[in-house]
N, C-alpha and C. Protein backbone atom coordinates (compact mmCIF):
# COMPACT_ATOMS: atom_id res chain seq x y z
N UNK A 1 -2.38 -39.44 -11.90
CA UNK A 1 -3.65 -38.78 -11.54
C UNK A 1 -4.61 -39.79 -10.94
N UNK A 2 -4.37 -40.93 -11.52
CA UNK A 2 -5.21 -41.99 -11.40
C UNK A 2 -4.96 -42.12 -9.28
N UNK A 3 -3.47 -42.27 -9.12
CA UNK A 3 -2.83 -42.58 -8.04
C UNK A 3 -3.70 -41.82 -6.98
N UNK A 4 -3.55 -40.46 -7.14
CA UNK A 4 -3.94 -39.37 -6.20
C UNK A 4 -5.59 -39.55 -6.29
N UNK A 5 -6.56 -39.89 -6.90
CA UNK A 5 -7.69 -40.12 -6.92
C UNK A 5 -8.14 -41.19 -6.24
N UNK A 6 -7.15 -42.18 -6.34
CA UNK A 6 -7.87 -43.26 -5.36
C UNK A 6 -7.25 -42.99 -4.07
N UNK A 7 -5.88 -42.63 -3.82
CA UNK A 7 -5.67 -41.70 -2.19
C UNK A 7 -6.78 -41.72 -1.97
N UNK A 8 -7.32 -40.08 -2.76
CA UNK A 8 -8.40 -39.45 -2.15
C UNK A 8 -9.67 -39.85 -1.83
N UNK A 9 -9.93 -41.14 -2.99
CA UNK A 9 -10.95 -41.88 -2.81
C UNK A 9 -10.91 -42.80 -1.14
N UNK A 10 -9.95 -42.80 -1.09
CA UNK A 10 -9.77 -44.54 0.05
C UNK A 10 -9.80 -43.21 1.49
N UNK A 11 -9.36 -42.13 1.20
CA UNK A 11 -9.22 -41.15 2.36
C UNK A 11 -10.86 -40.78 2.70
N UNK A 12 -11.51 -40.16 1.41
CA UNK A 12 -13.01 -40.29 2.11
C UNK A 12 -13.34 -40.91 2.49
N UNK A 13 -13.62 -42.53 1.93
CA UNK A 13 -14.35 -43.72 2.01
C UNK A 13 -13.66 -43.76 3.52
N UNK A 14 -12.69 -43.63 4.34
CA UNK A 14 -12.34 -43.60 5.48
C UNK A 14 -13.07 -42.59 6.63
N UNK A 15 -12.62 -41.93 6.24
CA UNK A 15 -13.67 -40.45 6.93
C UNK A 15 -14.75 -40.73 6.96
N UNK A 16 -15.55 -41.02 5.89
CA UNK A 16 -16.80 -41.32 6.04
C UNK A 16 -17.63 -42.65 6.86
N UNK A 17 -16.33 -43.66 6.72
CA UNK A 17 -16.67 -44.64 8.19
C UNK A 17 -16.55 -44.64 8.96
N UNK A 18 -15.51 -43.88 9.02
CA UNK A 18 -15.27 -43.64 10.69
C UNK A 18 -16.55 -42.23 11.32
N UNK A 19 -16.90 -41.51 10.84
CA UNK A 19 -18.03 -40.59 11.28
C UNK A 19 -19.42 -41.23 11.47
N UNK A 20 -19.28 -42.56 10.27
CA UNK A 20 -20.60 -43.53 10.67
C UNK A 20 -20.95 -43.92 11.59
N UNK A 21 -19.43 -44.65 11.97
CA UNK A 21 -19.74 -45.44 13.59
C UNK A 21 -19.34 -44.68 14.28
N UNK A 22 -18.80 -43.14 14.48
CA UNK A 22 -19.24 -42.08 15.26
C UNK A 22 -20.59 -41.90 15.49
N UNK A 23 -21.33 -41.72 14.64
CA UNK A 23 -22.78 -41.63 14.36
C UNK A 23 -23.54 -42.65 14.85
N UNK A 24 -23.02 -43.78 14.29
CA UNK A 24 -24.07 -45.33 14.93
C UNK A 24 -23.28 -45.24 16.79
N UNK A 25 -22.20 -45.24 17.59
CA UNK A 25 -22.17 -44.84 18.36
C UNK A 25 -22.91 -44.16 19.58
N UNK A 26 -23.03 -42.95 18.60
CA UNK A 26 -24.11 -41.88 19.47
C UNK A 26 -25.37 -42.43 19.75
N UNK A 27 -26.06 -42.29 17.98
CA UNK A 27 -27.23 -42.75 18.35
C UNK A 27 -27.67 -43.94 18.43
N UNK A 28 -27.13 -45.08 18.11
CA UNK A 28 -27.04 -46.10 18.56
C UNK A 28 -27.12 -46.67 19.98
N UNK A 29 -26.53 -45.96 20.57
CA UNK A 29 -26.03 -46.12 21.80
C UNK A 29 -27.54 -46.85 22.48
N UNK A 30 -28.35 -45.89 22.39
CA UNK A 30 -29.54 -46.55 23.32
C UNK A 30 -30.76 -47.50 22.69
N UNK A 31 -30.26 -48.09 21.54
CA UNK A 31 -30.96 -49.33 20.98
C UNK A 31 -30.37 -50.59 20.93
N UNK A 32 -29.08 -49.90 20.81
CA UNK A 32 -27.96 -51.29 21.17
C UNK A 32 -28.23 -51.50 22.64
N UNK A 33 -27.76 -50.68 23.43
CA UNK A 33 -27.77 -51.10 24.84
C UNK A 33 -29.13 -51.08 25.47
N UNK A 34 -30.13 -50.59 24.81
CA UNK A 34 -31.63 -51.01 25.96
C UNK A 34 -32.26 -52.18 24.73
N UNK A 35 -31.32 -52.69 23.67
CA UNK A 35 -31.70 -53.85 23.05
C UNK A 35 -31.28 -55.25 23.94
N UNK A 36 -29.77 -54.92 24.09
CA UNK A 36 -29.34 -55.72 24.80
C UNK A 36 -29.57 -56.21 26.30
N UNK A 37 -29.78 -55.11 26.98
CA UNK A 37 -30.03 -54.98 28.12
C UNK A 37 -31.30 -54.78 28.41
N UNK A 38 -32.57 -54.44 27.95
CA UNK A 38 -33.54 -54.16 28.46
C UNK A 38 -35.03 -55.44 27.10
N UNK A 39 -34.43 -55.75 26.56
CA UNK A 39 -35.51 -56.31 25.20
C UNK A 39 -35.37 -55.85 24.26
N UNK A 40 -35.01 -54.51 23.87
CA UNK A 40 -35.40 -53.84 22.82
C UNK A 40 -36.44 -53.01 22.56
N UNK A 41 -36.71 -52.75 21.67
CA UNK A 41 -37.94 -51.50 21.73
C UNK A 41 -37.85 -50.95 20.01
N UNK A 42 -38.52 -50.05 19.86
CA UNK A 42 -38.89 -48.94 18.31
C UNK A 42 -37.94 -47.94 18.94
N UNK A 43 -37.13 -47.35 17.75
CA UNK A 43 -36.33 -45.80 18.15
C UNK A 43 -36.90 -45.03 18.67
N UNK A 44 -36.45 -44.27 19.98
CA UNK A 44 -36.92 -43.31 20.30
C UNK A 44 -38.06 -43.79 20.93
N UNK A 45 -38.30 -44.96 21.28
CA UNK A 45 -39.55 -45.67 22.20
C UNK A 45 -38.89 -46.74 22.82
N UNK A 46 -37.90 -47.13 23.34
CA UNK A 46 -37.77 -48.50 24.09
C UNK A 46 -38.88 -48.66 25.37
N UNK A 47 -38.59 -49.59 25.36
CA UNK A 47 -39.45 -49.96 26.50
C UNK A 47 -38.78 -51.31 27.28
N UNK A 48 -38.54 -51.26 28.80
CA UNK A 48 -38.87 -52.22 29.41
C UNK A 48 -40.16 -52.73 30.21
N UNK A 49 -39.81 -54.21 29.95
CA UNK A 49 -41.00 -54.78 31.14
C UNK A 49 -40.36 -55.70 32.51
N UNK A 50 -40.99 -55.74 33.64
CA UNK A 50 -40.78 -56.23 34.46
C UNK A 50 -41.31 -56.43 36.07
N UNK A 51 -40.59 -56.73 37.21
CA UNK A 51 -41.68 -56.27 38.15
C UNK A 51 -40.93 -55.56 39.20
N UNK A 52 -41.88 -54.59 40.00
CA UNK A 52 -41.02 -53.42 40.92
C UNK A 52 -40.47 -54.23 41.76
N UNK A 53 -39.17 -53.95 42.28
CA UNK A 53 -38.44 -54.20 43.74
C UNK A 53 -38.43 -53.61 44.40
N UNK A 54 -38.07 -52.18 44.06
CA UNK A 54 -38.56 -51.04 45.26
C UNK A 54 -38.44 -50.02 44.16
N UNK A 55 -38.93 -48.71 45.26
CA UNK A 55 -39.39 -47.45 44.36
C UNK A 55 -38.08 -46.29 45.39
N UNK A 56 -36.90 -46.06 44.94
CA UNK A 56 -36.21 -45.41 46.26
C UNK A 56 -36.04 -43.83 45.42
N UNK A 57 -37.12 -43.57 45.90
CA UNK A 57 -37.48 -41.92 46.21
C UNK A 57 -36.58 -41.19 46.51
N UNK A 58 -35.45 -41.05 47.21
CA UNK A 58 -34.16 -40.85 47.56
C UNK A 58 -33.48 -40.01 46.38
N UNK A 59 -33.24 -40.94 45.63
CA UNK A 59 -32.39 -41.03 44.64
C UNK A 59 -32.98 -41.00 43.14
N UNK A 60 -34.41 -41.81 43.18
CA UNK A 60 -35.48 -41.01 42.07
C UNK A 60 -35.05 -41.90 41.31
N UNK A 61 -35.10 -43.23 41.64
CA UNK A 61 -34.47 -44.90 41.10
C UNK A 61 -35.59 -45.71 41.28
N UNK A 62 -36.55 -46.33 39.97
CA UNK A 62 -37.30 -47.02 40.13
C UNK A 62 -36.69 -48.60 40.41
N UNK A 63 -36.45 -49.56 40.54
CA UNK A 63 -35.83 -50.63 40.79
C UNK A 63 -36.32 -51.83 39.91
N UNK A 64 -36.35 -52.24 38.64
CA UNK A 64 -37.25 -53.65 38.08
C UNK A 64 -36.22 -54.72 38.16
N UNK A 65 -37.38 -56.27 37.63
CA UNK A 65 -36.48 -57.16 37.42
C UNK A 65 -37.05 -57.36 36.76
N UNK A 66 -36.58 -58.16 35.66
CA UNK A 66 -36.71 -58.38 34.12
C UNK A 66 -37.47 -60.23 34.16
N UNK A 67 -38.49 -60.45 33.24
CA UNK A 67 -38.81 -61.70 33.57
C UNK A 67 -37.42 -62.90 33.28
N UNK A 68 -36.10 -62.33 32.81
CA UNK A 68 -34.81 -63.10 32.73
C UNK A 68 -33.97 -63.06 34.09
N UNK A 69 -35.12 -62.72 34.75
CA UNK A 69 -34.17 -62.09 36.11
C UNK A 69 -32.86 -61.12 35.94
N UNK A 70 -33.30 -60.40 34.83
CA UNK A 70 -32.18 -59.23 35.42
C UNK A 70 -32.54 -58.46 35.71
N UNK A 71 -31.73 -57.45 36.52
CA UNK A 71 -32.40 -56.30 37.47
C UNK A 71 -32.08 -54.78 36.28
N UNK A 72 -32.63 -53.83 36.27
CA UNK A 72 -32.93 -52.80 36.07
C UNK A 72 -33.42 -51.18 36.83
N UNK A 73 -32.18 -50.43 36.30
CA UNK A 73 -32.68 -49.30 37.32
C UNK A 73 -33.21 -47.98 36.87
N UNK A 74 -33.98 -47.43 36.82
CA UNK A 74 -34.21 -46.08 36.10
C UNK A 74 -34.81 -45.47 36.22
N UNK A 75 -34.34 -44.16 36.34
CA UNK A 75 -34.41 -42.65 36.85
C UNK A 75 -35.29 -42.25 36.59
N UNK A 76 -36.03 -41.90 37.56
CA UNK A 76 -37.59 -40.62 37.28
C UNK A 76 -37.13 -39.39 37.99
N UNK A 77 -38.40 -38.45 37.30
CA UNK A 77 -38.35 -36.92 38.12
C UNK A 77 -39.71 -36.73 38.15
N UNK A 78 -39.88 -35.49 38.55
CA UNK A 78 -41.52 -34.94 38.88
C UNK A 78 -42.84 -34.94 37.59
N UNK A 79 -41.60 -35.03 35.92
CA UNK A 79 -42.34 -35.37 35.07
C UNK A 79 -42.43 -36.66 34.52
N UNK A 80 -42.08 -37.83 35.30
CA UNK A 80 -42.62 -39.37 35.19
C UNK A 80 -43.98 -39.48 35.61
N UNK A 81 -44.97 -40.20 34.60
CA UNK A 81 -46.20 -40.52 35.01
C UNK A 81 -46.48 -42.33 35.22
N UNK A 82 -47.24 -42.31 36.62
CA UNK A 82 -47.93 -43.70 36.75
C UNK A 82 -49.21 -43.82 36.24
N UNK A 83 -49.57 -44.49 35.06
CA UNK A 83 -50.60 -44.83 34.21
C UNK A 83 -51.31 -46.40 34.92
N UNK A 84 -52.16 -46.43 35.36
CA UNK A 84 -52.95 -48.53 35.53
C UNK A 84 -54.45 -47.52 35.05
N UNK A 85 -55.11 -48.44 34.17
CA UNK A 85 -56.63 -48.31 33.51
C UNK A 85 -56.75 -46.84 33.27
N UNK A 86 -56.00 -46.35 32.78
CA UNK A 86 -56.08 -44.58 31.89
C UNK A 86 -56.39 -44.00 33.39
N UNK A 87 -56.07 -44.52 34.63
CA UNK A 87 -55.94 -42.81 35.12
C UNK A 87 -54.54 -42.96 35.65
N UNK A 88 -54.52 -41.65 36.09
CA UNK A 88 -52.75 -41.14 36.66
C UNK A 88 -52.21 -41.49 38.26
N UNK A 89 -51.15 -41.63 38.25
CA UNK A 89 -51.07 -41.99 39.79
C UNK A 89 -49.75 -41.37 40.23
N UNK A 90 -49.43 -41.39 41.56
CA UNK A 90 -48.03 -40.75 41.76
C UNK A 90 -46.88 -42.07 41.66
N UNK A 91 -45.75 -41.41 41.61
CA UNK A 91 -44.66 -42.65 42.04
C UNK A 91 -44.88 -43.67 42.86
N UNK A 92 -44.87 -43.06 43.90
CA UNK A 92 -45.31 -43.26 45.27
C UNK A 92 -46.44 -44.87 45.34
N UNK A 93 -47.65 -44.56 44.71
CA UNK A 93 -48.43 -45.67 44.53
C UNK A 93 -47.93 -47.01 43.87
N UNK A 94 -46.38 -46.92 43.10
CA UNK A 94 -46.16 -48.13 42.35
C UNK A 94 -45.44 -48.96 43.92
N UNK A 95 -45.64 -50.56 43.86
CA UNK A 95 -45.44 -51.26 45.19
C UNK A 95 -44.75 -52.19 44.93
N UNK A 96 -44.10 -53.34 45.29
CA UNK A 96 -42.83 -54.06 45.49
C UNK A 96 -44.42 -55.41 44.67
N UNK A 97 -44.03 -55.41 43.46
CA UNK A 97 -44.77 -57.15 42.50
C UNK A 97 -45.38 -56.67 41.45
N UNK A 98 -45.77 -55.32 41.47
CA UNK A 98 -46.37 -54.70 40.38
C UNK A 98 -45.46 -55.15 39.57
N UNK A 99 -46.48 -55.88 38.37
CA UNK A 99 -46.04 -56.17 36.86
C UNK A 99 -45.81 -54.59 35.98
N UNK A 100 -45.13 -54.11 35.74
CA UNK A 100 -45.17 -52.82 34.51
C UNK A 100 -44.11 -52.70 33.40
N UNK A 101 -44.81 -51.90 32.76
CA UNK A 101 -43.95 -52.07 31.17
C UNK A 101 -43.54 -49.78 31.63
N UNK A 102 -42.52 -49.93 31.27
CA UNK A 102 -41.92 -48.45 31.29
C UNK A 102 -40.91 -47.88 30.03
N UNK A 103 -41.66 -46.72 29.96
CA UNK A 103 -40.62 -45.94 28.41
C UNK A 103 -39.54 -45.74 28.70
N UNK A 104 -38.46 -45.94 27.93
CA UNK A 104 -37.26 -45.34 28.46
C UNK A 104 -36.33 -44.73 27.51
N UNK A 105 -35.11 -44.37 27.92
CA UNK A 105 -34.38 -43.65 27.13
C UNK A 105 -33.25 -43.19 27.84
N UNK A 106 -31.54 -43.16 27.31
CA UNK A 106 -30.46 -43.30 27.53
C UNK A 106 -30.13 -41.31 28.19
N UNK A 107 -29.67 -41.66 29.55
CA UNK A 107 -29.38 -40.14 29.29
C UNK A 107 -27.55 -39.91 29.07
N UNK A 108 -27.17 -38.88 29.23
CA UNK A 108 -25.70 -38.56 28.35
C UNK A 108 -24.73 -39.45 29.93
N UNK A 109 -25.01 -39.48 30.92
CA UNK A 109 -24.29 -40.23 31.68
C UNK A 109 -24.45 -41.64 31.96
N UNK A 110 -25.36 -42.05 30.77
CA UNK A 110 -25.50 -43.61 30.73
C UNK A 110 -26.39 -44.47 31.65
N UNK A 111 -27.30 -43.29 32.03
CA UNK A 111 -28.85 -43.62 33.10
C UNK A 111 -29.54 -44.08 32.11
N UNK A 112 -30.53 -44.64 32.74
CA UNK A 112 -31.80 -45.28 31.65
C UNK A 112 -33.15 -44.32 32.62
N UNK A 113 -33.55 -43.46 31.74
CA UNK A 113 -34.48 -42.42 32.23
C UNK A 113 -36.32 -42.69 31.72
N UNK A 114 -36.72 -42.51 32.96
CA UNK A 114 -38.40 -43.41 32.04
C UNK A 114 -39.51 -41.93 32.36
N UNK A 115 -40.45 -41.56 31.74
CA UNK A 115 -40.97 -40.55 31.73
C UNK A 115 -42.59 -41.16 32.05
N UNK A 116 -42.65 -42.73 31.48
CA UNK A 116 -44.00 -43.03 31.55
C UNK A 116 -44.01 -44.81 32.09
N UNK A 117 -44.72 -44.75 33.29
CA UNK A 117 -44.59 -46.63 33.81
C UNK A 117 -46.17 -46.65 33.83
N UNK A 118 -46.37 -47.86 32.96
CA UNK A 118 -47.66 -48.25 32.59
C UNK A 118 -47.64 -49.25 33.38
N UNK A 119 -48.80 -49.54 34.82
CA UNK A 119 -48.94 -50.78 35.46
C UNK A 119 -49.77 -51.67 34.53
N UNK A 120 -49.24 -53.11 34.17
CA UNK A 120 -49.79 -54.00 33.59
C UNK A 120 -50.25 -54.66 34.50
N UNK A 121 -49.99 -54.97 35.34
CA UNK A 121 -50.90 -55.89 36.65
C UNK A 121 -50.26 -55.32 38.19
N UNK A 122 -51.37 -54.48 38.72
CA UNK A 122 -50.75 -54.47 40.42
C UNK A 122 -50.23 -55.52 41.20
N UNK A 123 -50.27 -55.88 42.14
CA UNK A 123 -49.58 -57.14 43.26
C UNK A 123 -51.09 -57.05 43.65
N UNK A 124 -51.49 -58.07 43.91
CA UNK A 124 -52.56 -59.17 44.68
C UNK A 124 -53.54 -57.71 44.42
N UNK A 125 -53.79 -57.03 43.62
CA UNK A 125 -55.01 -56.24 42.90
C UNK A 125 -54.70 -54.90 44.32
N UNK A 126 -55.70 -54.30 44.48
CA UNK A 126 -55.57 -53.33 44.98
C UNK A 126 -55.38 -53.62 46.47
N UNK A 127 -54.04 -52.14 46.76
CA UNK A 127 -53.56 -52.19 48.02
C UNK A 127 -51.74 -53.00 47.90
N UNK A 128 -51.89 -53.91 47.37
CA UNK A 128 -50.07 -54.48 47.07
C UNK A 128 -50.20 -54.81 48.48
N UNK A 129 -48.87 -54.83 48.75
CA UNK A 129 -47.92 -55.08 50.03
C UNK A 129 -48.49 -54.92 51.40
N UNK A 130 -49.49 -53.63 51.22
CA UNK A 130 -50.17 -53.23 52.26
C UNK A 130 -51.37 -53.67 52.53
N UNK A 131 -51.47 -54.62 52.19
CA UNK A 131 -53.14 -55.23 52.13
C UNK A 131 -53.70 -55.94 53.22
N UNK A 132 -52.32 -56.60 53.80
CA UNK A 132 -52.85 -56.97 55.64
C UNK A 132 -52.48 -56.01 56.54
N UNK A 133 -51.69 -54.83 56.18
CA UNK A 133 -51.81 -53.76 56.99
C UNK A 133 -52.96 -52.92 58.15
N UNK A 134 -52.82 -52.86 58.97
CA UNK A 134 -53.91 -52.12 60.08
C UNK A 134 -54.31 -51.04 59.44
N UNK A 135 -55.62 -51.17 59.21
CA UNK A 135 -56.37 -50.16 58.67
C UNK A 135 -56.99 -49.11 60.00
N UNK A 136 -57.08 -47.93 59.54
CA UNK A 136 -57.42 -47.20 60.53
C UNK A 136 -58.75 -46.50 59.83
N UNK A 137 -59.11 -45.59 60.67
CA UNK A 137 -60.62 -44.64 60.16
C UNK A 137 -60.06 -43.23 60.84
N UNK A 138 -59.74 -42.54 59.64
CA UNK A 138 -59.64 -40.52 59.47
C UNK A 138 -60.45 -40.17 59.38
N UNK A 139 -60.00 -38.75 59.64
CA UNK A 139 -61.36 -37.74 59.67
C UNK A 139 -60.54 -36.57 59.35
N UNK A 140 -60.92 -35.72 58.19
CA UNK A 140 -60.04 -34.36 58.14
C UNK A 140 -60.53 -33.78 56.97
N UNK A 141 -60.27 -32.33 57.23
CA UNK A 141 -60.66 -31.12 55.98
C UNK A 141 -59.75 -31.11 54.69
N UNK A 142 -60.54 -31.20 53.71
CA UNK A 142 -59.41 -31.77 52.41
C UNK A 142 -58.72 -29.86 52.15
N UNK A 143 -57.27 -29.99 51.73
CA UNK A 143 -56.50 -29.19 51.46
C UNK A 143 -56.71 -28.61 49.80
N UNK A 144 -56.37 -29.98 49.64
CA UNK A 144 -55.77 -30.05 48.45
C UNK A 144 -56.29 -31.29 47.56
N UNK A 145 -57.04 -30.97 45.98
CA UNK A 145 -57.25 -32.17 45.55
C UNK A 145 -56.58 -32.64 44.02
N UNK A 146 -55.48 -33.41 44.25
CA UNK A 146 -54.96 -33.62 42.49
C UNK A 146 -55.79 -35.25 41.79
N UNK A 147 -57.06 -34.74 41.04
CA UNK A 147 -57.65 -35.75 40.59
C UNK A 147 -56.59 -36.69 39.23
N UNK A 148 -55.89 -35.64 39.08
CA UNK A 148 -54.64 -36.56 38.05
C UNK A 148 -53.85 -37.60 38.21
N UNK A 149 -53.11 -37.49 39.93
CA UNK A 149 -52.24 -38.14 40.09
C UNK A 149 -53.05 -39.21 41.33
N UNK A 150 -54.63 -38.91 41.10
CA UNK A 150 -55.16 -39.52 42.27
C UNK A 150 -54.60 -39.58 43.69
N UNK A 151 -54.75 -38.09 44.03
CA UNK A 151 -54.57 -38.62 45.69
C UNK A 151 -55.02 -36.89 45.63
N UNK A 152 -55.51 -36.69 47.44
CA UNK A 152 -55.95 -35.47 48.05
C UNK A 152 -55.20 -35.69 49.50
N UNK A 153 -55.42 -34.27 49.86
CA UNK A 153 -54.52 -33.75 51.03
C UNK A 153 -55.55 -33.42 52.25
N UNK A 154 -55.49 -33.86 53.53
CA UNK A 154 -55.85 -33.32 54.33
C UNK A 154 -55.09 -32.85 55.57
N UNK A 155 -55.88 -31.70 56.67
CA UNK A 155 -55.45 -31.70 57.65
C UNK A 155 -56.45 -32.88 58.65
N UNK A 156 -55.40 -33.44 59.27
CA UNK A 156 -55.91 -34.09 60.38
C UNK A 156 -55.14 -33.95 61.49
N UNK A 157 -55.78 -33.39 62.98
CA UNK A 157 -55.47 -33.55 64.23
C UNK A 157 -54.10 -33.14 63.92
N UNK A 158 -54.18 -31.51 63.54
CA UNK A 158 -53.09 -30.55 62.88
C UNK A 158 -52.09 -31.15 62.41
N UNK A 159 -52.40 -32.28 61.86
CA UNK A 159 -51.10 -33.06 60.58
C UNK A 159 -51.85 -32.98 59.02
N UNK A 160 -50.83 -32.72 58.33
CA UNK A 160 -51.13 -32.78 56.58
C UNK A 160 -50.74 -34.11 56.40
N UNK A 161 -51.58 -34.75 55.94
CA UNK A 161 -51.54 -36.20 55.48
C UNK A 161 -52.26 -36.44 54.01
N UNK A 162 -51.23 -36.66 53.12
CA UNK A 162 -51.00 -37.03 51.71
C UNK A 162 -52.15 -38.36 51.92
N UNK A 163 -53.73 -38.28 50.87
CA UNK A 163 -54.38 -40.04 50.73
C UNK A 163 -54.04 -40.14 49.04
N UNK A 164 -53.61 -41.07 49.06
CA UNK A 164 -53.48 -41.90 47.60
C UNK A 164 -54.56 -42.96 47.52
N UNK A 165 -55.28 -42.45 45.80
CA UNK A 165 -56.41 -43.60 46.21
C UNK A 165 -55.79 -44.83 45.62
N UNK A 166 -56.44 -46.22 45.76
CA UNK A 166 -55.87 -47.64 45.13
C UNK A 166 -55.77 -47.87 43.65
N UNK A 167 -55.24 -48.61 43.30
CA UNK A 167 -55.38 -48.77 41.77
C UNK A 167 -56.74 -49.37 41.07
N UNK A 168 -57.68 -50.05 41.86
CA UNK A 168 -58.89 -50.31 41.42
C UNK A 168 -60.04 -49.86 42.55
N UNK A 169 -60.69 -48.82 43.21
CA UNK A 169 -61.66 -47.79 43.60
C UNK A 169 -62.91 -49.03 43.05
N UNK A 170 -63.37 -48.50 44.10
CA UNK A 170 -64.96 -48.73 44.06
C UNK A 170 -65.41 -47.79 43.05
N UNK A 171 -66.63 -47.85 42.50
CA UNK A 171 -66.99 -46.90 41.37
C UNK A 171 -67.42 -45.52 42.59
N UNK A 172 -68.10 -46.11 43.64
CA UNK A 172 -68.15 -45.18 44.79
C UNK A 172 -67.44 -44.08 45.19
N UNK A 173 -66.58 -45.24 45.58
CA UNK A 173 -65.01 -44.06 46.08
C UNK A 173 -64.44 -43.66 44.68
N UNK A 174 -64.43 -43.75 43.58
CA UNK A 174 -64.08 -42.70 42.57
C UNK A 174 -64.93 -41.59 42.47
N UNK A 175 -66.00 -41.79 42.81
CA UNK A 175 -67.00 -40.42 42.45
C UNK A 175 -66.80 -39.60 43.75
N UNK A 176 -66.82 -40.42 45.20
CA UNK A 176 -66.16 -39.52 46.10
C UNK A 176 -65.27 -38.42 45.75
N UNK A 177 -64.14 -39.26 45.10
CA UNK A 177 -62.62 -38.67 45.12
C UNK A 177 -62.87 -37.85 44.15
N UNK A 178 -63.64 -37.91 42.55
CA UNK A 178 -63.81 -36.68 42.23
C UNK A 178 -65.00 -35.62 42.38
N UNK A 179 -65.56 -36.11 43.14
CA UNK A 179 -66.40 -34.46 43.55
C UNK A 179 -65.46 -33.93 45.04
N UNK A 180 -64.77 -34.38 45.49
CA UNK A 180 -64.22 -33.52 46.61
C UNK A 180 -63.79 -31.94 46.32
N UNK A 181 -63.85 -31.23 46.95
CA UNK A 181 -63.94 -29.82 47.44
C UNK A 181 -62.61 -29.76 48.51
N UNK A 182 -62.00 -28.51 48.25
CA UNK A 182 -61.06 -27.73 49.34
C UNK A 182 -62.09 -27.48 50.50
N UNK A 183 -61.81 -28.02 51.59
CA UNK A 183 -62.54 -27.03 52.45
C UNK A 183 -63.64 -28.60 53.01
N UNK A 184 -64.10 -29.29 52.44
CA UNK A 184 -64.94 -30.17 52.34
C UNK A 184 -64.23 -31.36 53.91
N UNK A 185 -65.14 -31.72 54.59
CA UNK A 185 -64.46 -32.74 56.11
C UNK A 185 -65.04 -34.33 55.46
N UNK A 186 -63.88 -35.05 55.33
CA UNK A 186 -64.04 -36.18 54.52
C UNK A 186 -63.30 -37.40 55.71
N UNK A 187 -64.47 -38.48 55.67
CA UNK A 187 -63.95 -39.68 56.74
C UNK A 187 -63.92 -40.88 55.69
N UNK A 188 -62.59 -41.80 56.31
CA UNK A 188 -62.17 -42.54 55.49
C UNK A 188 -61.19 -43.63 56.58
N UNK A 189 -61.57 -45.09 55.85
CA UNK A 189 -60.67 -46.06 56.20
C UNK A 189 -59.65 -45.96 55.16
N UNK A 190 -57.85 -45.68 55.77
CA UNK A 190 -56.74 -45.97 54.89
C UNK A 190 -56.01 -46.93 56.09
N UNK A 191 -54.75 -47.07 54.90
CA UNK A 191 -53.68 -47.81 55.73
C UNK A 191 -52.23 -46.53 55.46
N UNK A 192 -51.89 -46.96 56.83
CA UNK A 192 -50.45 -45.61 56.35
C UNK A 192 -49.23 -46.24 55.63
N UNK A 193 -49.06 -45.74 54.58
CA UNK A 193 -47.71 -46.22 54.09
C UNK A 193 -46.28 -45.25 54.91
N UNK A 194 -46.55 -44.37 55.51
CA UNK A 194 -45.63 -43.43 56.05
C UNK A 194 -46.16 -42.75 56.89
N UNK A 195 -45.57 -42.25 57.80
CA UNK A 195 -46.07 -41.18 58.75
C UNK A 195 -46.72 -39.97 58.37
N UNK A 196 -46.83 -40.01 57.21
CA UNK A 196 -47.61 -38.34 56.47
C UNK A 196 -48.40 -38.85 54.81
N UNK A 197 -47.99 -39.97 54.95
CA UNK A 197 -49.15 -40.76 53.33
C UNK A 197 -49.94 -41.86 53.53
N UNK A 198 -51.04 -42.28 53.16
CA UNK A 198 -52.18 -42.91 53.32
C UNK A 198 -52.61 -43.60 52.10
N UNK A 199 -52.94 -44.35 51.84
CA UNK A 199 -54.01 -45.21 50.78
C UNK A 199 -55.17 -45.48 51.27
N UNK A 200 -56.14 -44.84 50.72
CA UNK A 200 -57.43 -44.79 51.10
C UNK A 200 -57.75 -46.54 50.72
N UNK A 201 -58.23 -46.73 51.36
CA UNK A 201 -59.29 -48.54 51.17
C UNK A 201 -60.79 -48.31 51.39
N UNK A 202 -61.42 -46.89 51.95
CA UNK A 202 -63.11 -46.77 51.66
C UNK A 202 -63.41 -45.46 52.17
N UNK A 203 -64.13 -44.95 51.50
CA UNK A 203 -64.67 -43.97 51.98
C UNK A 203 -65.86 -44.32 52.96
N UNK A 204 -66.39 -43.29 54.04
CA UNK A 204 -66.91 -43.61 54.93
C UNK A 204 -68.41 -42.72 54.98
């Protein structure tokens, strides 16, 4: 009796380890590997830090490098937010030196998926990359205004052109940008990042 009891004993005590590291496996999976690979983080909160290489919109692949120089890639969608000094920004505004720290989390095909990129320091403060860029002076009827993700829409010279404002605004041009109106004809020095998007640098 004794015999068949410890069987049965050594048969659970088996089962039951092996379902463990089934278990540590699963959920494991993304503390081990964004421990290893990314710093580490709190369950269910990792976090990396690092600085942008590129932002490829394409594919919805933020691009970092890690201050160990390793590179890092991870997936946004339409519900990733850009956070610098508590307000909101689009994807779009993060630029190739921006310092940022980003949430992340393992998805079932082994992506590293981030929902929230907190800029800890822009590139050379406001404007990044584009800062010796040819600035021009618009003129156009605002469409559309998302004070969340900071940026408004106009028509100009029958083109819709997306303005994203900078990561640090004049106290000026913030009060601009939030009293704007649909309908409202607003002039402005930007620089174009694209043939249809803008970063405002002053209101006029």
């Amino acid at each position: 009796m004794s015999t068949i009891m410890q069987r049965y004993a050594r048969r659970t005590a088996a089962a039951v380890a092996i379902a463990a590291v089934s278990g540590c496996a699963q959920a494991g999976s993304l503390g081990n590997v964004l421990g290893s690979v990314l710093g580490g983080g709190q369950a269910g909160g990792s976090q990396v830090s690092g600085t942008i290489q590129n932002v490829d919109t394409r594919n919805q692949q933020i691009n970092l490098r890690q201050s160990n120089g390793q590179g890092v890639s991870l997936v946004f969608d339409q519900q990733t937010k850009v956070v610098y000094q508590n307000q909101s920004y689009g994807i779009t505004s993060l630029e190739y030196g921006d310092q940022v720290t980003a949430r992340v989390q393992s998805t079932q095909n082994g992506a590293y998926y981030t929902d929230l990129v907190q800029v800890d320091q822009p590139v050379a403060g406001s404007g990044g990359t584009t800062s010796n860029a040819q600035v021009y002076t618009l003129q156009g009827s605002v469409r559309r205004v998302d004070v969340q993700n900071g940026l408004f829409e106009i028509t100009s010279n029958n083109q819709v052109l997306t303005v994203s404002m900078p990561y640090n605004p004049t106290r000026s041009d913030q009060q601009r940008f939030q009293n704007l109106r649909v309908g409202d004809v607003t002039r402005f020095a930007g620089v174009y990042l694209n043939n249809s998007r803008v970063e405002l640098r002053q209101f006029q």
